[in-house]
C-alpha atoms as a PDB file:
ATOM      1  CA  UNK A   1      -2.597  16.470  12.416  1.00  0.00           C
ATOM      2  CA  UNK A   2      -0.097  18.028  10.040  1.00  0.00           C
ATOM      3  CA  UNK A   3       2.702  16.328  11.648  1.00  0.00           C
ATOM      4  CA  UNK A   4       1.031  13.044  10.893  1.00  0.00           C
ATOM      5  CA  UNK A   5      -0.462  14.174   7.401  1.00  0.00           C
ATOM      6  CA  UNK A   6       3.683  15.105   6.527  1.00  0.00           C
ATOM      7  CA  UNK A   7       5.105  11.265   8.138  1.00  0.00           C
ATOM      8  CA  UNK A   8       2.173   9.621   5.953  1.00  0.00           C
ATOM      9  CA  UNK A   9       3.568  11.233   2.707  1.00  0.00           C
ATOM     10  CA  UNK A  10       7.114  10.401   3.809  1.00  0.00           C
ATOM     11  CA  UNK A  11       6.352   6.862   4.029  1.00  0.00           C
ATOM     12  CA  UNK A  12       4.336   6.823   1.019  1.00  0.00           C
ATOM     13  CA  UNK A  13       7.696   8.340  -0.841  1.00  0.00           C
ATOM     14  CA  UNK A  14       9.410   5.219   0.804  1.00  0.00           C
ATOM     15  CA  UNK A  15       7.081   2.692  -0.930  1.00  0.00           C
ATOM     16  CA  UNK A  16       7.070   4.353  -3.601  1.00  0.00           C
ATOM     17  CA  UNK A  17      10.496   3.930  -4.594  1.00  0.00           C
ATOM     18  CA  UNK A  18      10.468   0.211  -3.314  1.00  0.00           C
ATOM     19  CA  UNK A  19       7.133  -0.881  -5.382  1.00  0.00           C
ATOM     20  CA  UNK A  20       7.311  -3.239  -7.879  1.00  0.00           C
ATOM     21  CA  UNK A  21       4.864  -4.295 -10.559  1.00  0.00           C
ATOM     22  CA  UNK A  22       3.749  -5.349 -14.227  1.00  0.00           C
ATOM     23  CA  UNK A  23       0.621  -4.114 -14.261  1.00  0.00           C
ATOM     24  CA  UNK A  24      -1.250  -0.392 -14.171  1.00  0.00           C
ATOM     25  CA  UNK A  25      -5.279  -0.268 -14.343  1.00  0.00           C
ATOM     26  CA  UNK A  26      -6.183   2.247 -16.741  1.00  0.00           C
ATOM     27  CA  UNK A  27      -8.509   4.095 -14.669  1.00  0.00           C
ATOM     28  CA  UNK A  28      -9.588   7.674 -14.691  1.00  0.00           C
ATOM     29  CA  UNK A  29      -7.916   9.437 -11.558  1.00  0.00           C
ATOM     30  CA  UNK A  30     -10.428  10.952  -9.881  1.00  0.00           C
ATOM     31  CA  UNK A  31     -13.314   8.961  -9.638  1.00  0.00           C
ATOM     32  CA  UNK A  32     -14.249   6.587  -7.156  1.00  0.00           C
ATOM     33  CA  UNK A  33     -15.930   3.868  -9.521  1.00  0.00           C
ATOM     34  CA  UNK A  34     -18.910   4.087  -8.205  1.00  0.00           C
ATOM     35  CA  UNK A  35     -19.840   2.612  -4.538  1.00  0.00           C
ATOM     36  CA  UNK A  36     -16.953   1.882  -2.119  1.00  0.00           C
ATOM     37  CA  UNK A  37     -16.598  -1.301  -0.149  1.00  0.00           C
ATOM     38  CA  UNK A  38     -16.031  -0.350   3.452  1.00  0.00           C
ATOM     39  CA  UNK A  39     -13.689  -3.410   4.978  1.00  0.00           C
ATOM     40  CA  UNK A  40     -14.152  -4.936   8.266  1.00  0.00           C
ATOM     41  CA  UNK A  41     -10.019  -4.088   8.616  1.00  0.00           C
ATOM     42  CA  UNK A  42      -9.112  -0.604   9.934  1.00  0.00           C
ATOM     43  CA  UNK A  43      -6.001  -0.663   7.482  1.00  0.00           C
ATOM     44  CA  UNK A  44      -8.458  -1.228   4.388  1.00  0.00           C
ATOM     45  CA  UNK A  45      -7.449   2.196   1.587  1.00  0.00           C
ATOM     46  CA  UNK A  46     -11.352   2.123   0.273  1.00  0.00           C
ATOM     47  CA  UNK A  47     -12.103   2.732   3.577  1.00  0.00           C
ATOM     48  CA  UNK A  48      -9.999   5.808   4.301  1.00  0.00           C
ATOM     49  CA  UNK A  49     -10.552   6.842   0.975  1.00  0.00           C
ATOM     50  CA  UNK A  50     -14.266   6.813   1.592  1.00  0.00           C
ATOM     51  CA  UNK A  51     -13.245   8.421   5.041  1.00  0.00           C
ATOM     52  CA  UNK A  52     -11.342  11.378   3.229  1.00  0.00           C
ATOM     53  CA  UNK A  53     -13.876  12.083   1.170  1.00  0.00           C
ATOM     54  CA  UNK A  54     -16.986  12.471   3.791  1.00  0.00           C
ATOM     55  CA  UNK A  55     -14.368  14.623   5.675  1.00  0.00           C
ATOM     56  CA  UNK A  56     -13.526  17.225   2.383  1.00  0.00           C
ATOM     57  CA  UNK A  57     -17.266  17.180   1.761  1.00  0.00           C
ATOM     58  CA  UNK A  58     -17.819  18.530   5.519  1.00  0.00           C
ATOM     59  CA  UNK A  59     -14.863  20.754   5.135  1.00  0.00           C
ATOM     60  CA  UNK A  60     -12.670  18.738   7.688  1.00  0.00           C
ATOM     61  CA  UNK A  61      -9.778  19.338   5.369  1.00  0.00           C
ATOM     62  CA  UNK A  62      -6.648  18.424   8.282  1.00  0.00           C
ATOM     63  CA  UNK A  63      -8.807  15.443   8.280  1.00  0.00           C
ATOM     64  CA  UNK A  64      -9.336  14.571   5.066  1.00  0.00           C
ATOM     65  CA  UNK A  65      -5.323  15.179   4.444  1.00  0.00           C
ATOM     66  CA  UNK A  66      -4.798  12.277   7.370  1.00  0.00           C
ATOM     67  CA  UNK A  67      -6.999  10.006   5.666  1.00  0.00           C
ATOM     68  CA  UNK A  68      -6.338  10.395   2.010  1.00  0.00           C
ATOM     69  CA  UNK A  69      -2.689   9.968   2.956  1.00  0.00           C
ATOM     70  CA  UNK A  70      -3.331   7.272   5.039  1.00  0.00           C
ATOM     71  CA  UNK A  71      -5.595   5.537   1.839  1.00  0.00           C
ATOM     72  CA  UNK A  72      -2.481   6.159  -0.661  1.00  0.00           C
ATOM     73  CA  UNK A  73      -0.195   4.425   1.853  1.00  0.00           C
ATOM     74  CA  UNK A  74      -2.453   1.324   1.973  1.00  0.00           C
ATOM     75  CA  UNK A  75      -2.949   1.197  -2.057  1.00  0.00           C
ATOM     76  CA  UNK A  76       0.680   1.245  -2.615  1.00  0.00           C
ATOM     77  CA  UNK A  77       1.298  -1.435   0.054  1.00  0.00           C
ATOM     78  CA  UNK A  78      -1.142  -3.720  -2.008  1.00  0.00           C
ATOM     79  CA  UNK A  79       0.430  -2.657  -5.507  1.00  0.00           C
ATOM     80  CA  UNK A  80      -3.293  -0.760  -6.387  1.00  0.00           C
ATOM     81  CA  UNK A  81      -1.137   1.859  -8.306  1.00  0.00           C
ATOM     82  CA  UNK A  82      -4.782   2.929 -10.034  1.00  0.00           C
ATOM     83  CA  UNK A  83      -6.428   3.831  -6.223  1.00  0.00           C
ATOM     84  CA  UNK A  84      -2.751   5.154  -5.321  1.00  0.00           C
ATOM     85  CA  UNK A  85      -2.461   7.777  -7.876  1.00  0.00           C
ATOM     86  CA  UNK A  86      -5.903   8.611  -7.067  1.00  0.00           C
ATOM     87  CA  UNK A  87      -5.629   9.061  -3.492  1.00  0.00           C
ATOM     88  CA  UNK A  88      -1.976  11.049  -4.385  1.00  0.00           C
ATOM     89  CA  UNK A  89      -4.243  13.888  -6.293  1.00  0.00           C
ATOM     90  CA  UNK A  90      -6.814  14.092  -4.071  1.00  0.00           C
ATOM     91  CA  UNK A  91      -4.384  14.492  -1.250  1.00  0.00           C
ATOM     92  CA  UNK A  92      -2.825  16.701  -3.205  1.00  0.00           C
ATOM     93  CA  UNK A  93      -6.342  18.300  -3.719  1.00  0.00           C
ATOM     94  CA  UNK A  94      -6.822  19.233  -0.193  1.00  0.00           C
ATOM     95  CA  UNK A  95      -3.288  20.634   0.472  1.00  0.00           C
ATOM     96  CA  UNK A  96      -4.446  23.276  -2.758  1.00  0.00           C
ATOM     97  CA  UNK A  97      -7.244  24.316  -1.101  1.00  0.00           C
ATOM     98  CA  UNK A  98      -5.900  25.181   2.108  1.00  0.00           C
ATOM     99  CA  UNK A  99      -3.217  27.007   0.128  1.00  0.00           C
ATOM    100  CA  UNK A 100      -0.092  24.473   0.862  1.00  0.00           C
ATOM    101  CA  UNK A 101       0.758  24.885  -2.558  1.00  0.00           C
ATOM    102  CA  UNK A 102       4.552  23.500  -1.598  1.00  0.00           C
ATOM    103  CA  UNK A 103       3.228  20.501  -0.411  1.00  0.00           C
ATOM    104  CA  UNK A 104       0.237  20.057  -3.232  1.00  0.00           C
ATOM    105  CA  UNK A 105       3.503  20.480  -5.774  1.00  0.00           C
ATOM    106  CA  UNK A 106       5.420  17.609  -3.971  1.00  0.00           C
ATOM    107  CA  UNK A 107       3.215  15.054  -3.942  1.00  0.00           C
ATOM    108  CA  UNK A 108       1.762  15.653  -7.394  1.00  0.00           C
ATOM    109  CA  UNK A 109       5.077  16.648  -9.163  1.00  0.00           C
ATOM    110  CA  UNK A 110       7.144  13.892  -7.533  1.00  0.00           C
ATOM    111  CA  UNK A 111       4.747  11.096  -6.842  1.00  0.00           C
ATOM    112  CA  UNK A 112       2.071  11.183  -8.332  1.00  0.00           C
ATOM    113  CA  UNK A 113       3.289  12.057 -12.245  1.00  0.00           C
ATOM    114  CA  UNK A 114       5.970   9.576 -11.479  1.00  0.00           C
ATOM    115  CA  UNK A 115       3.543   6.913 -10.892  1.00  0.00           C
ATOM    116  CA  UNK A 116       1.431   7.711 -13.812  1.00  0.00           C
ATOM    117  CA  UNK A 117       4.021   8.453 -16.369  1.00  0.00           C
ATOM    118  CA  UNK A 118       6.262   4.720 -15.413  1.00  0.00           C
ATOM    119  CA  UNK A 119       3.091   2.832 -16.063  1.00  0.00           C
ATOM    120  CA  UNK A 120       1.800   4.951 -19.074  1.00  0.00           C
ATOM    121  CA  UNK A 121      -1.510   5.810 -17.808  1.00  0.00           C
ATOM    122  CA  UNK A 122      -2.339   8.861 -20.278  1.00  0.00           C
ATOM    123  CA  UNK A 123      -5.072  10.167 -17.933  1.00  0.00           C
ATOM    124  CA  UNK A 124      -3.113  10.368 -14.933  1.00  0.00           C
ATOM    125  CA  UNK A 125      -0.671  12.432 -16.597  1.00  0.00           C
ATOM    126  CA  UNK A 126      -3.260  14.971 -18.095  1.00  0.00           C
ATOM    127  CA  UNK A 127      -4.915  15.286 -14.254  1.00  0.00           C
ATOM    128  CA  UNK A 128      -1.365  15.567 -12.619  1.00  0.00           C
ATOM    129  CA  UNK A 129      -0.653  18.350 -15.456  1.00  0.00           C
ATOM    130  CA  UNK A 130      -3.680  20.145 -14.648  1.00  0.00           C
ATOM    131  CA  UNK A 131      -3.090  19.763 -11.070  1.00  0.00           C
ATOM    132  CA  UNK A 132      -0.030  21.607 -11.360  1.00  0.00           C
ATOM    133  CA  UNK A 133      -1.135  24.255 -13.666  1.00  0.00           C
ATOM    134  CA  UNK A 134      -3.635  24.289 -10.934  1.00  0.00           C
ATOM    135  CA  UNK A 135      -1.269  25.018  -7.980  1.00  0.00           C
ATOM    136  CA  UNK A 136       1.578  27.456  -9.890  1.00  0.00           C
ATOM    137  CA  UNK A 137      -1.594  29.671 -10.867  1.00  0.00           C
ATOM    138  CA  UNK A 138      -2.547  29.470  -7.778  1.00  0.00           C
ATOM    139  CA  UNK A 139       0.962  30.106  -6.382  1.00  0.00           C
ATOM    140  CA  UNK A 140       1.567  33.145  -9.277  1.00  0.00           C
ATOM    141  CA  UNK A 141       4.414  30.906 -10.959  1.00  0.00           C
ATOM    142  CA  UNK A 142       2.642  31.620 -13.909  1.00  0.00           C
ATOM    143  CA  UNK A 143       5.483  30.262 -16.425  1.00  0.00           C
ATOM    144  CA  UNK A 144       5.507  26.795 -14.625  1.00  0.00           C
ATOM    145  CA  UNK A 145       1.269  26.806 -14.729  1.00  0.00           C
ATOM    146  CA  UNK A 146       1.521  27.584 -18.313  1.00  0.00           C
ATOM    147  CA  UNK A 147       3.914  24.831 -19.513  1.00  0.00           C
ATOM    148  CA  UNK A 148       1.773  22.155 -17.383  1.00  0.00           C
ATOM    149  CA  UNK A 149      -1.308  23.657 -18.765  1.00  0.00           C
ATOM    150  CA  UNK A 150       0.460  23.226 -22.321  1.00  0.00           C
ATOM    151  CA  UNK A 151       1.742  19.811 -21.357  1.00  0.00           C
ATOM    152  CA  UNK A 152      -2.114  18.322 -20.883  1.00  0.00           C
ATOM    153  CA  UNK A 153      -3.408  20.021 -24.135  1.00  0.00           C
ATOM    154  CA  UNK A 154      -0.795  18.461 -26.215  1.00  0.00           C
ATOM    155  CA  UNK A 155      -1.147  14.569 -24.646  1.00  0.00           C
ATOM    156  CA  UNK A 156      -4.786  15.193 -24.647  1.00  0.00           C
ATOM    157  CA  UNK A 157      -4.734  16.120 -27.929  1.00  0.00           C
ATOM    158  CA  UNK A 158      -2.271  12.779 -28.855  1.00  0.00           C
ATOM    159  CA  UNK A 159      -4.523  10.504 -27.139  1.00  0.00           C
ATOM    160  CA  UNK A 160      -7.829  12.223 -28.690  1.00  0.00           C
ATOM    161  CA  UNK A 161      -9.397  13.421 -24.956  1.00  0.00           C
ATOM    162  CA  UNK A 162     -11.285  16.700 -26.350  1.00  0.00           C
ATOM    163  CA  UNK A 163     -12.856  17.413 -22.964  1.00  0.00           C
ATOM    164  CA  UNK A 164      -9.013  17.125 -21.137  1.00  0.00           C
ATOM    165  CA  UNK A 165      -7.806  19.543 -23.954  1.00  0.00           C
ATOM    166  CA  UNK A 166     -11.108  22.240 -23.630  1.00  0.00           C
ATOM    167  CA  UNK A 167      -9.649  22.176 -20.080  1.00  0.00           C
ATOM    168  CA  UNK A 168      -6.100  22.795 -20.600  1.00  0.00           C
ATOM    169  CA  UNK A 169      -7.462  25.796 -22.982  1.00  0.00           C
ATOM    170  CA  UNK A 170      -9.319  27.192 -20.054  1.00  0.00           C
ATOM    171  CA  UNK A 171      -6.200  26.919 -17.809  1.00  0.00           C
ATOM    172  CA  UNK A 172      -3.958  29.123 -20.575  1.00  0.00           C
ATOM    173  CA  UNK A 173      -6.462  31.467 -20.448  1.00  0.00           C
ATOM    174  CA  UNK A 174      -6.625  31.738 -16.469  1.00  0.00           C
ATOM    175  CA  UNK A 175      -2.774  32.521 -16.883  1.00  0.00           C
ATOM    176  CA  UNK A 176      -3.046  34.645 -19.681  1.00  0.00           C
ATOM    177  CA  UNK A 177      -6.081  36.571 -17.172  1.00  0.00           C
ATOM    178  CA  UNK A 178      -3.187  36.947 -14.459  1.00  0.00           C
ATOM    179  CA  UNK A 179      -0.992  38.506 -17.035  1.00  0.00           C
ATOM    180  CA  UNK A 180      -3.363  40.814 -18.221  1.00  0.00           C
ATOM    181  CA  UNK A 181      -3.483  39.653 -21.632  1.00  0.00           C
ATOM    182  CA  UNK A 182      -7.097  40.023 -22.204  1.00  0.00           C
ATOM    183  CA  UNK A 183      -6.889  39.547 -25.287  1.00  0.00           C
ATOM    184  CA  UNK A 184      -5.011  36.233 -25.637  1.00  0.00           C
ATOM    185  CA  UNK A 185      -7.211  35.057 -23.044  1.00  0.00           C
ATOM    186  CA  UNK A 186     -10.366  36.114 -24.994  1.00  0.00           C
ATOM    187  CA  UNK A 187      -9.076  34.292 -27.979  1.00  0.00           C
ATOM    188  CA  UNK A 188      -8.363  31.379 -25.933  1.00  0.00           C
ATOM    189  CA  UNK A 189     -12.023  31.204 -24.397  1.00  0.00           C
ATOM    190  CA  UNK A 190     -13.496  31.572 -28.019  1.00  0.00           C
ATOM    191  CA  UNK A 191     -11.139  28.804 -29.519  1.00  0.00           C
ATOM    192  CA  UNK A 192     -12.161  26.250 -26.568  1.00  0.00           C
ATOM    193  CA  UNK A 193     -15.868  26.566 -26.993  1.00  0.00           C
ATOM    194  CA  UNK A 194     -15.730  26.822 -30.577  1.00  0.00           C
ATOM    195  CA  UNK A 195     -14.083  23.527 -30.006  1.00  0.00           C
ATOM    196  CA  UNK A 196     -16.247  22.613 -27.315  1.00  0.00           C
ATOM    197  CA  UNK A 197     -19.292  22.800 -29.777  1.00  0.00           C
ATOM    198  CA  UNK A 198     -17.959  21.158 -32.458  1.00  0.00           C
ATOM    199  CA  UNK A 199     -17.374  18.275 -30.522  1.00  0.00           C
ATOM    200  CA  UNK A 200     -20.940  18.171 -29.011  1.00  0.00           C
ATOM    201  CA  UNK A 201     -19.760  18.766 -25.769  1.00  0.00           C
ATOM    202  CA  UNK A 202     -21.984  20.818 -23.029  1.00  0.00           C
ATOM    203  CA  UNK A 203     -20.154  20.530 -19.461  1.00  0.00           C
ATOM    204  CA  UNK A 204     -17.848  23.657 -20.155  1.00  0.00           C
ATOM    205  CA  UNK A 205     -20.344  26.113 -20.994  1.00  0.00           C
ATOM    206  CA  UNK A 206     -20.433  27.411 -17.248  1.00  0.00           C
ATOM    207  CA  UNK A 207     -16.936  27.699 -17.471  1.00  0.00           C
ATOM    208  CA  UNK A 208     -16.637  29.765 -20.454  1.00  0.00           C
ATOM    209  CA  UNK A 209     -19.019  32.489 -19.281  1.00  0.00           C
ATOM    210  CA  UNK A 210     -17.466  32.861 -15.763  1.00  0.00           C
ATOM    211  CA  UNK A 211     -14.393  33.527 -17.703  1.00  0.00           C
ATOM    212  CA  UNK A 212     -15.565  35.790 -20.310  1.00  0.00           C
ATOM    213  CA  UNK A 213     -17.375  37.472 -17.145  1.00  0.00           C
ATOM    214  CA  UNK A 214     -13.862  37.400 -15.483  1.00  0.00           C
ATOM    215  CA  UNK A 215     -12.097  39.219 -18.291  1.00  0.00           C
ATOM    216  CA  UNK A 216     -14.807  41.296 -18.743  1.00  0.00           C
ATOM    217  CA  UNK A 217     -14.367  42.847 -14.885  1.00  0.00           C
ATOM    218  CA  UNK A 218     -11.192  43.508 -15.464  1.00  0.00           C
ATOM    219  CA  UNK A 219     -10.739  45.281 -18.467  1.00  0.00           C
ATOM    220  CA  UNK A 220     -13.571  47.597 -16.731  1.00  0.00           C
ATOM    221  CA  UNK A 221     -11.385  48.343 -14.218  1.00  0.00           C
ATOM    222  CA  UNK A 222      -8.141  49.298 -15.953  1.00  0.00           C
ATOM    223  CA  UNK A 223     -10.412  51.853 -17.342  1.00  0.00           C
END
């Protein structure tokens, strides 16, 4: 299943480089838009999208690798760059959680970014940044996390998306807790929701206490 999850992204590196277009749906990257068409072909990418996604709900991850990369290979054959970035991060996704962090680097870093940034879709970029920040926290490269997490405050901040740069904020201060500068990360939590709440917005407050909670721990334990 690897084997074949690997020759998908291979080919999907192929088209890449050979697609051609003059168009690029702005289109937030990680949603579905709503219900899914299921076609009556086999080769349809809604349909392995919609296949990928029932098999990360159930926690068939090798699965849900196959068919994500199977969905991003049939978008970029039909020039959907929108549905192709999206399946590219959600494959990418996947390969995070079960801790390929080499291969959740190389599909964000060198396909999907590239994607996003040579059509100038703003919120691709800031969800391939934060997918990276993501994966060198997650991979202790905590200099490469920071600058990505840095990289989607400052576009989100240029293209006025407070809710992109609350979440950047939170990512600094997720590096900051592997540093053990509880302090700087503190300061970072406060500035985000004091942000958060002057911009009337709610969907972070879980967020900032699991962090606070976080640094919390572990200042109790250096003691």
């Amino acid at each position: 299943m690897y084997k074949l999850c690997f020759a998908l992204f291979c080919l999907i590196v192929s088209g890449s480089a050979k697609a051609q277009t003059n168009s690029f749906v702005q289109q937030e990257p990680l949603s579905s838009n709503g219900s899914i068409t299921i076609a009556v072909s086999g080769a349809d990418g809604d349909f392995y999208f919609e296949q990928a996604e029932k098999n990360e709900k159930s926690g068939d991850l090798n699965d849900a690798l196959t068919f994500f990369g199977k969905a991003a290979f049939e978008y970029n054959n039909s020039k959907n760059f929108s549905r192709y970035g999206a399946s590219l991060l959600r494959l990418s996704n996947v390969h995070y959680l079960l801790e390929h962090y080499a291969e959740a680097e190389q599909v964000t870093l060198n396909v999907a970014l590239k994607t996003y940034s040579r059509f100038g879709n703003r919120s691709g970029q800031m969800a391939s940044y934060n997918q990276l920040g993501k994966i060198y926290l997650a991979a202790n490269k905590l200099t490469q996390s920071m600058w990505f997490f840095t990289q989607q405050g400052i576009l989100a901040r240029q293209v006025n998306n407070n809710s992109s740069y609350i979440d950047s904020i939170l990512g600094l201060a997720l590096v900051k807790i592997r540093k053990k500068e509880y302090s700087l990360a503190l300061k970072d939590v406060n500035r985000a929701e004091l942000f958060a709440k002057t911009s009337k917005i709610n969907q972070f407050n879980g967020q900032f206490k699991q962090v606070r909670t976080s640094i919390a721990e572990k200042k109790s334990a250096l003691k």
